[in-house]
Protein backbone atom coordinates (compact mmCIF):
# COMPACT_ATOMS: atom_id res chain seq x y z
CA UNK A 1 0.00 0.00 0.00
CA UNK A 2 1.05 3.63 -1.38
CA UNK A 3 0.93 5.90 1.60
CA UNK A 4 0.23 9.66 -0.27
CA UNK A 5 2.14 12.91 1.35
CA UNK A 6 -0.67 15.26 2.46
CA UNK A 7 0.11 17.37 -0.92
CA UNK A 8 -1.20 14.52 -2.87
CA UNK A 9 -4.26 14.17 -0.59
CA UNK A 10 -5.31 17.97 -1.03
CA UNK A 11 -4.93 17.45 -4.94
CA UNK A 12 -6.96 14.43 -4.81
CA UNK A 13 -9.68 15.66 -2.65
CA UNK A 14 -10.04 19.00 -4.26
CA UNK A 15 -10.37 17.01 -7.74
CA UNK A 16 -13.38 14.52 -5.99
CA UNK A 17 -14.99 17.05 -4.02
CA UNK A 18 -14.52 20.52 -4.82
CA UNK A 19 -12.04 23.05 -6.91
CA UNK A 20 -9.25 24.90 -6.00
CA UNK A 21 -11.45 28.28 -6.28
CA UNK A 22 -13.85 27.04 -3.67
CA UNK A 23 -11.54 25.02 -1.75
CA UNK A 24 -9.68 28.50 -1.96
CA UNK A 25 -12.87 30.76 -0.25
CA UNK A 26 -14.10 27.93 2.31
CA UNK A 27 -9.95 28.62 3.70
CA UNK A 28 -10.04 31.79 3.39
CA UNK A 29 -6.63 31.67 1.55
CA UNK A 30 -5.76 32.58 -2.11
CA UNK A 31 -6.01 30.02 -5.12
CA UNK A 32 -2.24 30.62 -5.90
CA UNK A 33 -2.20 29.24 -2.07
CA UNK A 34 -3.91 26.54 -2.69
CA UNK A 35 -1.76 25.44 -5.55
CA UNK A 36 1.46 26.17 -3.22
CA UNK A 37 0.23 23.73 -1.17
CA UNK A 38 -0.29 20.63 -3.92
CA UNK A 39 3.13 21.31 -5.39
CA UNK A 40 4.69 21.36 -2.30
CA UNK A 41 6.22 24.19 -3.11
CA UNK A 42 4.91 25.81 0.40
CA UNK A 43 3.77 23.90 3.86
CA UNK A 44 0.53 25.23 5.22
CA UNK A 45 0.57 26.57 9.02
CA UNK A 46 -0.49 24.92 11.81
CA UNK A 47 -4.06 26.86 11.62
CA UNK A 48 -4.44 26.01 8.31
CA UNK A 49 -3.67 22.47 8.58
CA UNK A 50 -6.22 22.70 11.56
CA UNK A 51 -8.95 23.83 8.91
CA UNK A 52 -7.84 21.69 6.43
CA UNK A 53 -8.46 18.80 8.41
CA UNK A 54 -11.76 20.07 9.50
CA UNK A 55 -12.73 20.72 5.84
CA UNK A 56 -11.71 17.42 4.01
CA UNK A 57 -10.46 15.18 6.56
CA UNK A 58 -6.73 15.08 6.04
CA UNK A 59 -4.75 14.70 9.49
CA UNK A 60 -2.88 18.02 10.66
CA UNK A 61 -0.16 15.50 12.16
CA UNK A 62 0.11 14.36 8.28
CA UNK A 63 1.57 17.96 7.33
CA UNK A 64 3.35 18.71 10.67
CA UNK A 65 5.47 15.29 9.82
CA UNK A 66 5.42 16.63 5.81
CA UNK A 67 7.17 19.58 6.94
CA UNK A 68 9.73 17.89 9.35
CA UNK A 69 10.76 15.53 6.59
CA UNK A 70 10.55 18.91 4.11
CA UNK A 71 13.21 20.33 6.72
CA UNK A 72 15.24 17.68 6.94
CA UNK A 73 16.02 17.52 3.56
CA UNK A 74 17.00 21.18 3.42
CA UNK A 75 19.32 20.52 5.94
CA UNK A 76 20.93 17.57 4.57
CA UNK A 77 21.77 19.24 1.18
């Protein structure tokens, strides 16, 4: 079994239940947010994880560990 980084999850669950405009307004962030988010390129804060767990079910503890590993890596290179 394929375990998906919370990035993924967000993608997938916009794509099955809503769009990045919407998911965008329900928290209260911009789309170009949004997209940060599924590309990695940017780890949501602790509040926002908060909502985004609240709003599709994805674990804030998924993202906290996302951006330890995220971290990591930085300092390793």
């Amino acid at each position: 079994m394929t375990r998906k980084m919370p990035t993924e999850r967000l993608r997938d669950w916009i794509a099955d239940e809503s769009n990045v405009a919407e998911t965008a307004r329900r928290l209260e962030v911009s789309r170009q947010t949004i997209y940060n988010w599924t590309d990695g390129s940017k780890v949501p804060s602790i509040e926002h994880t908060l909502a985004i767990e609240r709003l599709t079910g994805i674990p804030s503890a998924l993202w906290v560990a996302y951006a330890i590993i995220r971290a990591s890596e930085v300092v390793a290179t």
